[in-house]
PDB file of N, CA and C in Angstrom:
ATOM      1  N   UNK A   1     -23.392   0.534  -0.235  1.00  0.00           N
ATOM      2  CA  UNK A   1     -22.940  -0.428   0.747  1.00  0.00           C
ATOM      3  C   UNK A   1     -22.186   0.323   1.837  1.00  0.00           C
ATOM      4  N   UNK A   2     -22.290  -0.314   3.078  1.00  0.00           N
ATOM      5  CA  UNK A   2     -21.958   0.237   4.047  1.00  0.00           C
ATOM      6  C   UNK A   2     -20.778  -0.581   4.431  1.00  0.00           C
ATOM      7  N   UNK A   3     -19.445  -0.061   5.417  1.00  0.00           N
ATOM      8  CA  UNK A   3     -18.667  -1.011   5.723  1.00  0.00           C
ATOM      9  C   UNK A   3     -18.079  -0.360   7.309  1.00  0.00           C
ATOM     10  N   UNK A   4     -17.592  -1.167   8.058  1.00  0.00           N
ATOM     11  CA  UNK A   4     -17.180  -0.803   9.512  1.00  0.00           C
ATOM     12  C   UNK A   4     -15.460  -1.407   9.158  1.00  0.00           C
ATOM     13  N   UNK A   5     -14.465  -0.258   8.943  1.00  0.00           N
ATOM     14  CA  UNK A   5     -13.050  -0.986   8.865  1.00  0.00           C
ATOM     15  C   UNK A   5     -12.859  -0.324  10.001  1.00  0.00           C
ATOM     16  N   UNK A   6     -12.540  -1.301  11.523  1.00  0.00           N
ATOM     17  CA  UNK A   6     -11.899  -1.080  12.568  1.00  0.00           C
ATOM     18  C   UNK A   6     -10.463  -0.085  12.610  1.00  0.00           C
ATOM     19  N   UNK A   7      -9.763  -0.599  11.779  1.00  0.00           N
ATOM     20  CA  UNK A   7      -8.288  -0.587  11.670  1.00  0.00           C
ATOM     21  C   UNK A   7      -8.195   0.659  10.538  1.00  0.00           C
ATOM     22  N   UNK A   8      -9.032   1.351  10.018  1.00  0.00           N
ATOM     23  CA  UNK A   8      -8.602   2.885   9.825  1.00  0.00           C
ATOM     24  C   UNK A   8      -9.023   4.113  10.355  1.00  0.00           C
ATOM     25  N   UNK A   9      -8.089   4.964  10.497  1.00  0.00           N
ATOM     26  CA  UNK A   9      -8.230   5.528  11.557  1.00  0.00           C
ATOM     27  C   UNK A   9      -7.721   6.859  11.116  1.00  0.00           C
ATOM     28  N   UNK A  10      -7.108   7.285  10.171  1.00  0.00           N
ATOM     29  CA  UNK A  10      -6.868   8.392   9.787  1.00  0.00           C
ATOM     30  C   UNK A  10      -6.789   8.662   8.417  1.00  0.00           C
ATOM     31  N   UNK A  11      -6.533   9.891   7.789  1.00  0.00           N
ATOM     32  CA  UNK A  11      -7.288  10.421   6.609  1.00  0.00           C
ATOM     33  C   UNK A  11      -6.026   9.256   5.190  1.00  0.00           C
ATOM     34  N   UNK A  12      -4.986   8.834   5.835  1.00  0.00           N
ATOM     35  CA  UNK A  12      -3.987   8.398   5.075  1.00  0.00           C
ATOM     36  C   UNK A  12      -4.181   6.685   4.773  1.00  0.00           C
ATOM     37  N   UNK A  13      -4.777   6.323   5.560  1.00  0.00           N
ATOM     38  CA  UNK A  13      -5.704   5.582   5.780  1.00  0.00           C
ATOM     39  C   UNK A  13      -6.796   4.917   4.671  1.00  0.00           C
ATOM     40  N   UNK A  14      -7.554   6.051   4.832  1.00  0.00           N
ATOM     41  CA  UNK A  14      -8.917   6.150   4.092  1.00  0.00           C
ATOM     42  C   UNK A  14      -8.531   6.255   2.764  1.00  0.00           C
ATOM     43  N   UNK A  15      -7.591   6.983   2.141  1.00  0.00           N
ATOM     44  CA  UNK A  15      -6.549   6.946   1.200  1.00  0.00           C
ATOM     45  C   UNK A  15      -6.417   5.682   0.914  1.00  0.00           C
ATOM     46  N   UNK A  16      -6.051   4.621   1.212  1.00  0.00           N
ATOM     47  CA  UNK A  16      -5.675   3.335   0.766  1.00  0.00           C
ATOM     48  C   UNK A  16      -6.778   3.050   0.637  1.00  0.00           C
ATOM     49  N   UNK A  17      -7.558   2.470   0.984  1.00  0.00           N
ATOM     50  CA  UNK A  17      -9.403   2.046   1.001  1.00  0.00           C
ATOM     51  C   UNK A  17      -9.825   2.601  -0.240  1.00  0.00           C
ATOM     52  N   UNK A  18      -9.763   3.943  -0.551  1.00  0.00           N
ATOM     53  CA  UNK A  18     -10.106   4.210  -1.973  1.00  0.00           C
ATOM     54  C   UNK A  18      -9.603   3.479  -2.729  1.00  0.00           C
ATOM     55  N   UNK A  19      -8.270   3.624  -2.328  1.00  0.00           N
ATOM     56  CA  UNK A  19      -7.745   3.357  -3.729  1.00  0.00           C
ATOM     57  C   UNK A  19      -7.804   1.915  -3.941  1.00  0.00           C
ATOM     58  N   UNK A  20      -7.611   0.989  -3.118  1.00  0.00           N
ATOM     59  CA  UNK A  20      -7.913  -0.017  -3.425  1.00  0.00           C
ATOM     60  C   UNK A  20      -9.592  -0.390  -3.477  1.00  0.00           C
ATOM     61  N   UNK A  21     -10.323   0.436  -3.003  1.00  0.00           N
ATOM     62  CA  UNK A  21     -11.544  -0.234  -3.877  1.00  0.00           C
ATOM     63  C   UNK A  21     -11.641   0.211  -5.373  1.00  0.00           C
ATOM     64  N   UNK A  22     -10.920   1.716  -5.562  1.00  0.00           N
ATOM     65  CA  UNK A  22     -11.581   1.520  -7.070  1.00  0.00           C
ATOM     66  C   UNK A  22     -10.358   1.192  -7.824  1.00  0.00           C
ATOM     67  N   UNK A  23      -9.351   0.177  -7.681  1.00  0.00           N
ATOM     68  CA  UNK A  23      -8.953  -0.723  -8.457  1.00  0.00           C
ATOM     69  C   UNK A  23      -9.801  -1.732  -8.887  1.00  0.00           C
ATOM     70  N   UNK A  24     -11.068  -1.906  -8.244  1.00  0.00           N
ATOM     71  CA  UNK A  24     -12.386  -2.529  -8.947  1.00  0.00           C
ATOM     72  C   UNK A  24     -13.232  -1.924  -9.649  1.00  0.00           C
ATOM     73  N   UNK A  25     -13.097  -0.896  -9.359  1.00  0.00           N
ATOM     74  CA  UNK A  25     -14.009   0.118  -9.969  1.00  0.00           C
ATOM     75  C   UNK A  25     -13.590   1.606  -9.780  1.00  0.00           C
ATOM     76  N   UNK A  26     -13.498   2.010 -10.884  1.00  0.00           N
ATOM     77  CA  UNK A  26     -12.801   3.525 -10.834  1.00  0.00           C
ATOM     78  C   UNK A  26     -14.116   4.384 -11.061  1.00  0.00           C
ATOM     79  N   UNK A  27     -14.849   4.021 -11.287  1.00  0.00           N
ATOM     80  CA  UNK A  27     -16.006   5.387 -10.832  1.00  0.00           C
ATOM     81  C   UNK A  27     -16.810   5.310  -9.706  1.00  0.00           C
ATOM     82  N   UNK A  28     -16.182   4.266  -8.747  1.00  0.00           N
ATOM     83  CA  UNK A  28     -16.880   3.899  -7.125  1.00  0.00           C
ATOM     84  C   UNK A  28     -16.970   5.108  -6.486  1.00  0.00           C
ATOM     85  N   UNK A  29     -17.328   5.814  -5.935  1.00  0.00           N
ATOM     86  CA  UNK A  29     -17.820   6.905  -4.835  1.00  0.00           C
ATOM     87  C   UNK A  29     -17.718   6.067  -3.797  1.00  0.00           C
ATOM     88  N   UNK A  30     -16.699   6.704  -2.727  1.00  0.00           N
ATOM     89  CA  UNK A  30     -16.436   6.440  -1.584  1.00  0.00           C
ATOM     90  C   UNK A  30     -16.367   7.506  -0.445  1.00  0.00           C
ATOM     91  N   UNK A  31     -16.789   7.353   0.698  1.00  0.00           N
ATOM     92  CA  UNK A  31     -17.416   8.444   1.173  1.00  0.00           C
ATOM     93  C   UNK A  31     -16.859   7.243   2.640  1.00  0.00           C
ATOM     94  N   UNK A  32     -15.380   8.136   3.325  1.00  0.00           N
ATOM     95  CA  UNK A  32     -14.608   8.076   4.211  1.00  0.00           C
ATOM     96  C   UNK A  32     -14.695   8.795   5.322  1.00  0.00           C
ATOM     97  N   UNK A  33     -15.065   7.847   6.801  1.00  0.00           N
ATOM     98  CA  UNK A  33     -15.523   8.722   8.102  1.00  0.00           C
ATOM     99  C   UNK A  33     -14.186   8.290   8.264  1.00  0.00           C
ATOM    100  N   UNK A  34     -13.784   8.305   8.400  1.00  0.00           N
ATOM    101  CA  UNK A  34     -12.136   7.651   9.568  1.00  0.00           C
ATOM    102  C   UNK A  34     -12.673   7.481  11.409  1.00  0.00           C
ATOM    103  N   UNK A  35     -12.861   8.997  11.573  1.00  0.00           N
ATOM    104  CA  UNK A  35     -13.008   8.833  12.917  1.00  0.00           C
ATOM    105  C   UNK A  35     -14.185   7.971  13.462  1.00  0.00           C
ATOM    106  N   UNK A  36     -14.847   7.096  12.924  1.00  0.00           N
ATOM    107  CA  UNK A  36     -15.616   6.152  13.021  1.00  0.00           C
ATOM    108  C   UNK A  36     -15.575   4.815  12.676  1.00  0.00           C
ATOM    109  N   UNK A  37     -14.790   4.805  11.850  1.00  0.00           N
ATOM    110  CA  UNK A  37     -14.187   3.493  11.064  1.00  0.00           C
ATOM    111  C   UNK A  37     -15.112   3.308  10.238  1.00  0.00           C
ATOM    112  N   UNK A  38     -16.002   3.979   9.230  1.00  0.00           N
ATOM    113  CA  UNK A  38     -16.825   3.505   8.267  1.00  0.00           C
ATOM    114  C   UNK A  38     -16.574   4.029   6.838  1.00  0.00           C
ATOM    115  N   UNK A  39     -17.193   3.065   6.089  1.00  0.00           N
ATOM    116  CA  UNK A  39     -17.439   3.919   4.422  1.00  0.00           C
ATOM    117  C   UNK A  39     -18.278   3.421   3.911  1.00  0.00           C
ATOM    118  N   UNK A  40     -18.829   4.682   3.251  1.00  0.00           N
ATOM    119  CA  UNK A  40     -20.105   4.605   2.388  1.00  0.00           C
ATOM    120  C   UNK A  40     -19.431   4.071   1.139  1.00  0.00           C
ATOM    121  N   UNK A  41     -20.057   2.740   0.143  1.00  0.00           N
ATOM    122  CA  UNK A  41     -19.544   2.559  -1.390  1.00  0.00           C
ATOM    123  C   UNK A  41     -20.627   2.567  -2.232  1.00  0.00           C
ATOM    124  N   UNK A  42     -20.209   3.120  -3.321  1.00  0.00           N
ATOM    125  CA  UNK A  42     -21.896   2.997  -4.150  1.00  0.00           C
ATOM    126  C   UNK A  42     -20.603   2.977  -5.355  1.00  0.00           C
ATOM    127  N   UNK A  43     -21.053   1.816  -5.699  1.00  0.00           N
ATOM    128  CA  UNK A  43     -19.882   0.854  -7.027  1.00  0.00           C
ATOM    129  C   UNK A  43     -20.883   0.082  -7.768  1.00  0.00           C
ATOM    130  N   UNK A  44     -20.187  -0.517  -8.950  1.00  0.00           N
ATOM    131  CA  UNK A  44     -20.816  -1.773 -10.096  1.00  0.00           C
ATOM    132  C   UNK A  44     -20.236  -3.227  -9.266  1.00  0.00           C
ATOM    133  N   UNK A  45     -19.123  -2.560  -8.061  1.00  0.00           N
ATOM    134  CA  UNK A  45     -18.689  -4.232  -8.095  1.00  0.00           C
ATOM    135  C   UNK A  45     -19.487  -4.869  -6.946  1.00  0.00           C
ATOM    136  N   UNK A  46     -19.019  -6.505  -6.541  1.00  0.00           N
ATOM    137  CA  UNK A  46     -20.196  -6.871  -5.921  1.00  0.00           C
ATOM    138  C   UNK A  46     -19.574  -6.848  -4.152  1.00  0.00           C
ATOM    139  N   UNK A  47     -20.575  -6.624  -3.359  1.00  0.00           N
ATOM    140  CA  UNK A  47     -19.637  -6.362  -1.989  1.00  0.00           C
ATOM    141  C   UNK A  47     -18.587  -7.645  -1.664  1.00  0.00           C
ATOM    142  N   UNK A  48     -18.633  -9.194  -2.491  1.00  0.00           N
ATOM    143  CA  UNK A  48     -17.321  -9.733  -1.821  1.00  0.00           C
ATOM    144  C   UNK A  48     -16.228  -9.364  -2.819  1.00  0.00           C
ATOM    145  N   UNK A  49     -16.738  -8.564  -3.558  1.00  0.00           N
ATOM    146  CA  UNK A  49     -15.134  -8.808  -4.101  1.00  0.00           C
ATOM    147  C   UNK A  49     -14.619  -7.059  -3.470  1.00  0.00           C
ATOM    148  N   UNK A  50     -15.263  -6.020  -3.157  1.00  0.00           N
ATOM    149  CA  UNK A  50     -15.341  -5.121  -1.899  1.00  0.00           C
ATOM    150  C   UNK A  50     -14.177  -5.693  -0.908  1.00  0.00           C
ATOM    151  N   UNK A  51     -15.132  -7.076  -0.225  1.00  0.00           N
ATOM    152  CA  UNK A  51     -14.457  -7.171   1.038  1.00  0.00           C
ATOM    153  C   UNK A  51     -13.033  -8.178   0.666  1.00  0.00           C
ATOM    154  N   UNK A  52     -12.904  -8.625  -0.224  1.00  0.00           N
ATOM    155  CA  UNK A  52     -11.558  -9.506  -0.830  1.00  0.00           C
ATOM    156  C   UNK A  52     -10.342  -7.906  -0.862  1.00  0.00           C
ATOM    157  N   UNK A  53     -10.682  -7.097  -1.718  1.00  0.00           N
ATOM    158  CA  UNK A  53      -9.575  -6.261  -2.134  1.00  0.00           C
ATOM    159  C   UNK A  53      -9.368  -5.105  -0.561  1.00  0.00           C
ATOM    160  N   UNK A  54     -10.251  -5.373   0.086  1.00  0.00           N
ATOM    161  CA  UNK A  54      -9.625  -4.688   1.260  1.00  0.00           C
ATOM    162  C   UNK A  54      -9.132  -5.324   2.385  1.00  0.00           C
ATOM    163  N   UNK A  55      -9.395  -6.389   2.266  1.00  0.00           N
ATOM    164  CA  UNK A  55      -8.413  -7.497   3.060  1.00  0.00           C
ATOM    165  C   UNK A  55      -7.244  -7.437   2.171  1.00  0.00           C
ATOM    166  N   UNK A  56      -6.999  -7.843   1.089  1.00  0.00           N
ATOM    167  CA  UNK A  56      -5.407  -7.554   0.176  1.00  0.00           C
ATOM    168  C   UNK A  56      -4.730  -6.099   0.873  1.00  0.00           C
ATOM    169  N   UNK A  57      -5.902  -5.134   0.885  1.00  0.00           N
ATOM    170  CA  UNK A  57      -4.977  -4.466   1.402  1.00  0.00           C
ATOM    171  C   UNK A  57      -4.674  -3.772   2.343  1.00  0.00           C
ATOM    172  N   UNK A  58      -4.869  -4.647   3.637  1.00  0.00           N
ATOM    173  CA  UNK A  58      -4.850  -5.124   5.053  1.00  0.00           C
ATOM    174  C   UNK A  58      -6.118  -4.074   5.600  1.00  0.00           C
ATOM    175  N   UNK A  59      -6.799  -3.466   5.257  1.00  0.00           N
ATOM    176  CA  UNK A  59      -7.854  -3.248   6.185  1.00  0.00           C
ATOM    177  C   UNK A  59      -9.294  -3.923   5.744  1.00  0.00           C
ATOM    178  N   UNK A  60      -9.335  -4.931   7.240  1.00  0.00           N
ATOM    179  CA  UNK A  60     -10.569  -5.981   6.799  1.00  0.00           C
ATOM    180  C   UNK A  60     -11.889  -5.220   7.344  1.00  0.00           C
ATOM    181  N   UNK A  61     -13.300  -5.548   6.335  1.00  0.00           N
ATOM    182  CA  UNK A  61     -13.793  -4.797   6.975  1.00  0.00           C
ATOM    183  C   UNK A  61     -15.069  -5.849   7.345  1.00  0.00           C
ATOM    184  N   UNK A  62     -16.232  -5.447   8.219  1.00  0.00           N
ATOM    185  CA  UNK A  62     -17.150  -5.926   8.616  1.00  0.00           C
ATOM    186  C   UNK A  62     -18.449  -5.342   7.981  1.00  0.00           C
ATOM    187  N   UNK A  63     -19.275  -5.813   7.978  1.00  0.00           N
ATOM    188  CA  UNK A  63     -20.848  -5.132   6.932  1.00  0.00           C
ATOM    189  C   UNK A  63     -21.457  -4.238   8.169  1.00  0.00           C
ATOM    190  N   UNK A  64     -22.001  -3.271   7.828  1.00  0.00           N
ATOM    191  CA  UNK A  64     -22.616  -2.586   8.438  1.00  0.00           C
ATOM    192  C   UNK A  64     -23.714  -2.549   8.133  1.00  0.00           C
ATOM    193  N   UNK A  65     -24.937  -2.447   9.337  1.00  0.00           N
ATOM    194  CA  UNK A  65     -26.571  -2.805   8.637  1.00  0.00           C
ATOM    195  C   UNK A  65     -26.753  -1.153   7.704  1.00  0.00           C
ATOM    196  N   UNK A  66     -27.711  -1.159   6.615  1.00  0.00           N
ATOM    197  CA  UNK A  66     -27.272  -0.194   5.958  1.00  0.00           C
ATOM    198  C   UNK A  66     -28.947   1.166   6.568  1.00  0.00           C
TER     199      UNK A  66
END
């Protein structure tokens, strides 16, 4: 899954996004551009509950066509 988070923007950032996605999943592979605002997820969980836990933790994100 692909995602466009506007609102990160640096590596400390991208840091939170992990970590709060793999509080859904701890063997998620996440793969953090910052300087683009995107991330690659390849997880078990399903993309809304993706886009729920990164709104909790304030960076909302938008779907990116993949």
């Amino acid at each position: 899954m692909q995602f466009h988070i506007e609102n990160m923007t640096c590596s400390g950032c991208a840091r939170s996004v992990t970590k709060a996605i793999q509080s859904l999943d701890k063997g998620a592979v996440i793969k953090a551009d910052p300087e683009n605002h995107k991330i690659n997820v390849e997880t078990s969980a399903a993309r809304a509950e993706i886009e729920a836990v990164l709104v909790e933790a304030g960076y909302p994100a938008a779907r990116e066509a993949a």
